[in-house]
N, C-alpha and C. Protein backbone atom coordinates (compact mmCIF):
# COMPACT_ATOMS: atom_id res chain seq x y z
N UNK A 1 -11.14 -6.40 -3.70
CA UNK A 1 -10.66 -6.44 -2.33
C UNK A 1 -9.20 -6.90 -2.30
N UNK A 2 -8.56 -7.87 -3.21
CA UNK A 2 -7.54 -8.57 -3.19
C UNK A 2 -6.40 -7.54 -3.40
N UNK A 3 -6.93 -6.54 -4.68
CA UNK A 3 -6.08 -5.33 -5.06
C UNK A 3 -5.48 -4.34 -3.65
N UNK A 4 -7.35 -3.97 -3.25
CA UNK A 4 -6.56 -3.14 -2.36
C UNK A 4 -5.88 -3.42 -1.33
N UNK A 5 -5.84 -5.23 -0.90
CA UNK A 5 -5.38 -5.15 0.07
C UNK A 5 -3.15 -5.38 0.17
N UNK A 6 -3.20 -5.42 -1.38
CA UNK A 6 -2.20 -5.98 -1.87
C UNK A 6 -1.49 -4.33 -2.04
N UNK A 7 -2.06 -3.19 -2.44
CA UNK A 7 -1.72 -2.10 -2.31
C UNK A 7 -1.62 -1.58 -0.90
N UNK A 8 -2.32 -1.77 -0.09
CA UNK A 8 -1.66 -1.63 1.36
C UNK A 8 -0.44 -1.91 1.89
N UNK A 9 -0.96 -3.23 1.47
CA UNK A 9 1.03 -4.31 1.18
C UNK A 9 2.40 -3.82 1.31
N UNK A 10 1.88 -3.08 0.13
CA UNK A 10 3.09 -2.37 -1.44
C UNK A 10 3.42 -1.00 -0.08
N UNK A 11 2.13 -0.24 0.17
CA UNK A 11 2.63 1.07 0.75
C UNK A 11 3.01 0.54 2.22
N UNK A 12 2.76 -0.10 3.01
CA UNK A 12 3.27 -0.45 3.84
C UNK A 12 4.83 -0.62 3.84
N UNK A 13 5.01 -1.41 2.98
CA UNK A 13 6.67 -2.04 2.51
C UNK A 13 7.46 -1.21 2.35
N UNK A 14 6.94 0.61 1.24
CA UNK A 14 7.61 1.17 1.49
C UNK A 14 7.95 2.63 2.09
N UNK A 15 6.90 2.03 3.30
CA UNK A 15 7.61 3.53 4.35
C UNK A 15 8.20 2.64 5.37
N UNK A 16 9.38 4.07 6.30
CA UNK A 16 9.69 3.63 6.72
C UNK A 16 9.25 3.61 8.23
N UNK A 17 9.65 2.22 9.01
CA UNK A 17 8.80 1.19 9.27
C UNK A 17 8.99 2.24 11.36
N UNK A 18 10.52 3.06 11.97
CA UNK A 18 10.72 3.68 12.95
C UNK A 18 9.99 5.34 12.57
N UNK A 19 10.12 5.73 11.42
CA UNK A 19 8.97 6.92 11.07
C UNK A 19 7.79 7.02 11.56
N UNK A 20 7.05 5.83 11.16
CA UNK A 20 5.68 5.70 11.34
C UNK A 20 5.88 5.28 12.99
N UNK A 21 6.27 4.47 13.37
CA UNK A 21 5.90 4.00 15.00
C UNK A 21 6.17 5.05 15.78
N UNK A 22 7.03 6.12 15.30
CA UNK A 22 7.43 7.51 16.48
C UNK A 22 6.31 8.37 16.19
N UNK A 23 5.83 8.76 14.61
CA UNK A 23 4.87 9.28 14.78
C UNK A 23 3.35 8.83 15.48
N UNK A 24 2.90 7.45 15.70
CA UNK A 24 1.99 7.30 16.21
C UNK A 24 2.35 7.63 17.31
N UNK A 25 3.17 6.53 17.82
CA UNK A 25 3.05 7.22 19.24
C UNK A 25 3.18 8.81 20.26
N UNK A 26 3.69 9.52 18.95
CA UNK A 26 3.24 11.18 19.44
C UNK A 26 2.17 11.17 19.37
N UNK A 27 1.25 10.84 18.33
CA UNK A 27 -0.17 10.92 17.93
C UNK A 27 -0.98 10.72 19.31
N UNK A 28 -0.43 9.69 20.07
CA UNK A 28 -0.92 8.77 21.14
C UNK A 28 -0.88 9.62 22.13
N UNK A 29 0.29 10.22 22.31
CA UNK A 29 0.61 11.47 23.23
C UNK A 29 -0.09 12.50 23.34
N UNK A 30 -0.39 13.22 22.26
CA UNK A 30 -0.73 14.32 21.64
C UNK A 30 -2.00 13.94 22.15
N UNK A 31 -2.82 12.77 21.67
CA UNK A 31 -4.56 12.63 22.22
C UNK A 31 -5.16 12.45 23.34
N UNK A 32 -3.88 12.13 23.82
CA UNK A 32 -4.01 12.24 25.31
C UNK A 32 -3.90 13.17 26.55
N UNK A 33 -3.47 14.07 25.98
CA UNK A 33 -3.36 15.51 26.51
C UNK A 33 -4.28 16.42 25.38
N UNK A 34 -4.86 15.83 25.14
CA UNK A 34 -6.18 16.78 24.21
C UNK A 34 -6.53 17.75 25.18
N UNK A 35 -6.58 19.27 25.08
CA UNK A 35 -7.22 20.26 26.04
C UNK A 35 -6.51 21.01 26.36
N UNK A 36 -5.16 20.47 27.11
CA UNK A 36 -4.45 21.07 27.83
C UNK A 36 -3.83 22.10 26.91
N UNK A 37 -3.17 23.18 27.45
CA UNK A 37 -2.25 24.04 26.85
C UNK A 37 -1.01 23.52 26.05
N UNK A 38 -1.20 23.92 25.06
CA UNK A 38 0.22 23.82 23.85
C UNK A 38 0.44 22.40 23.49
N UNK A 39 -1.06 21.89 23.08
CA UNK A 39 -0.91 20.54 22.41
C UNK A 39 -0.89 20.35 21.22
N UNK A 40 -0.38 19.61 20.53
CA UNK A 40 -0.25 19.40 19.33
C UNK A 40 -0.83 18.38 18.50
N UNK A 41 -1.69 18.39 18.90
CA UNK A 41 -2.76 17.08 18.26
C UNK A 41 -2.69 17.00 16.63
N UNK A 42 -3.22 18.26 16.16
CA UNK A 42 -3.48 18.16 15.04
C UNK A 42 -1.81 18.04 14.07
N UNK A 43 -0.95 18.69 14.65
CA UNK A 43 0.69 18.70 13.65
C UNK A 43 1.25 16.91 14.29
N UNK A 44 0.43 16.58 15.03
CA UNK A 44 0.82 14.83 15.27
C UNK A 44 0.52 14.27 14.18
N UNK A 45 -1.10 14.19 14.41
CA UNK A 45 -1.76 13.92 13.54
C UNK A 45 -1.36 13.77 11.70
N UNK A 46 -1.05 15.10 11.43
CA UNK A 46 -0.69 15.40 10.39
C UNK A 46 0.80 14.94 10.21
N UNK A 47 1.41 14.48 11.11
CA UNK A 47 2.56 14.13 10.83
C UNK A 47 2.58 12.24 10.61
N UNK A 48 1.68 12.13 11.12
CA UNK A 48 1.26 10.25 10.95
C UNK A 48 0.72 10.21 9.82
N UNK A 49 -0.11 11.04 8.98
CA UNK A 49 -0.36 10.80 7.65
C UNK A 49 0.58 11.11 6.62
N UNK A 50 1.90 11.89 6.74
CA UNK A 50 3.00 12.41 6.44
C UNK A 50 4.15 11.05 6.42
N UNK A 51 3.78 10.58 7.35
CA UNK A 51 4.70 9.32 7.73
C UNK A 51 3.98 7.89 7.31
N UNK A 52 2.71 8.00 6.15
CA UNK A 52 2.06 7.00 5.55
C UNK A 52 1.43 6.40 6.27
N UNK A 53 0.79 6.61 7.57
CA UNK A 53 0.18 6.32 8.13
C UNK A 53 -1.36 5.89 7.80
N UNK A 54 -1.72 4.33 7.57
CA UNK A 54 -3.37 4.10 7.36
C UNK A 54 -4.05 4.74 8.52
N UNK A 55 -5.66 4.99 7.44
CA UNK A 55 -6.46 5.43 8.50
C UNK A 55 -6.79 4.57 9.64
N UNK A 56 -6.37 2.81 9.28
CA UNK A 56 -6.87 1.96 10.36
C UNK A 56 -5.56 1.98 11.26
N UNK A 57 -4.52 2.41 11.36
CA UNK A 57 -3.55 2.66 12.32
C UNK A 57 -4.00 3.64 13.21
N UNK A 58 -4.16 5.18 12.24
CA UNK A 58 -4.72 6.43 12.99
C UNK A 58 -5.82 5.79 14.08
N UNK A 59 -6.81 5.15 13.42
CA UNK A 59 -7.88 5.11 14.49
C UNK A 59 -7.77 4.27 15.13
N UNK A 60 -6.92 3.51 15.01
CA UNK A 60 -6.58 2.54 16.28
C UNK A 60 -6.16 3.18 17.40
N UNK A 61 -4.84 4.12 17.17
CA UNK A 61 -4.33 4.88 18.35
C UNK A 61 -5.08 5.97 18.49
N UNK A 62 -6.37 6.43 18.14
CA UNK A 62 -7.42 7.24 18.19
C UNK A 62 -8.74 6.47 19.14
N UNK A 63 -8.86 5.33 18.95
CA UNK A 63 -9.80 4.43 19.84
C UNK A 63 -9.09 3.94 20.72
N UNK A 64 -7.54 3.90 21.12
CA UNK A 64 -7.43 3.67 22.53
C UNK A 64 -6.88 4.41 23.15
N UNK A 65 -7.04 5.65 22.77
CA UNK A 65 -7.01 6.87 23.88
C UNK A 65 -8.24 7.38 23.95
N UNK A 66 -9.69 7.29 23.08
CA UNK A 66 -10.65 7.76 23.61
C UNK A 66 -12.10 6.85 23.50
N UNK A 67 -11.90 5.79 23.30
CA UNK A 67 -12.78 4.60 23.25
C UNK A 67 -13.53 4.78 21.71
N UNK A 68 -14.53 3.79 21.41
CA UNK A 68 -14.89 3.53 20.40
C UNK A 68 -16.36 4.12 20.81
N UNK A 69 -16.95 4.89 19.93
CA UNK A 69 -18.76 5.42 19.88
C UNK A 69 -19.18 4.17 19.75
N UNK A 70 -20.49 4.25 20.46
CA UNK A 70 -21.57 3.18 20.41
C UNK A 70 -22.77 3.99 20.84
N UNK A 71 -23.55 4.16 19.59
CA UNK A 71 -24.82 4.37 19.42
C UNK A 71 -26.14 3.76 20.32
N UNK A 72 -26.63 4.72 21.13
CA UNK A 72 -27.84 4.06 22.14
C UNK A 72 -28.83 3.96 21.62
């Protein structure tokens, strides 16, 4: 656990730090107009993992534009 969290660290440190925050927040954009005509969800998307984006970032700005599942 110590490794990977120390490799998060490491990749965190080296992207860069206005890359990643513009791409989420298109991401944010993009999921929020999910449906509508000429959205770009998925080239957001793909551009936040492009821009080193963790999956626990992605789904952060993925759970607060469309809430978190909870199983009945």
């Amino acid at each position: 656990e110590r490794e990977q969290v120390a490799r998060l660290g490491d990749a965190r440190a080296r992207r860069h730090a206005e890359t990643i925050s513009n791409a989420l927040a298109a991401l944010r954009v993009a999921a929020s107009a999910l449906g509508t005509p000429g959205g770009a969800f998925m080239d957001c998307l793909i551009d936040a993992v492009r821009a080193r984006g963790t999956v626990g970032e992605i789904s952060d700005v993925l759970e607060s534009v469309f809430g978190r599942h909870r199983s009945s």
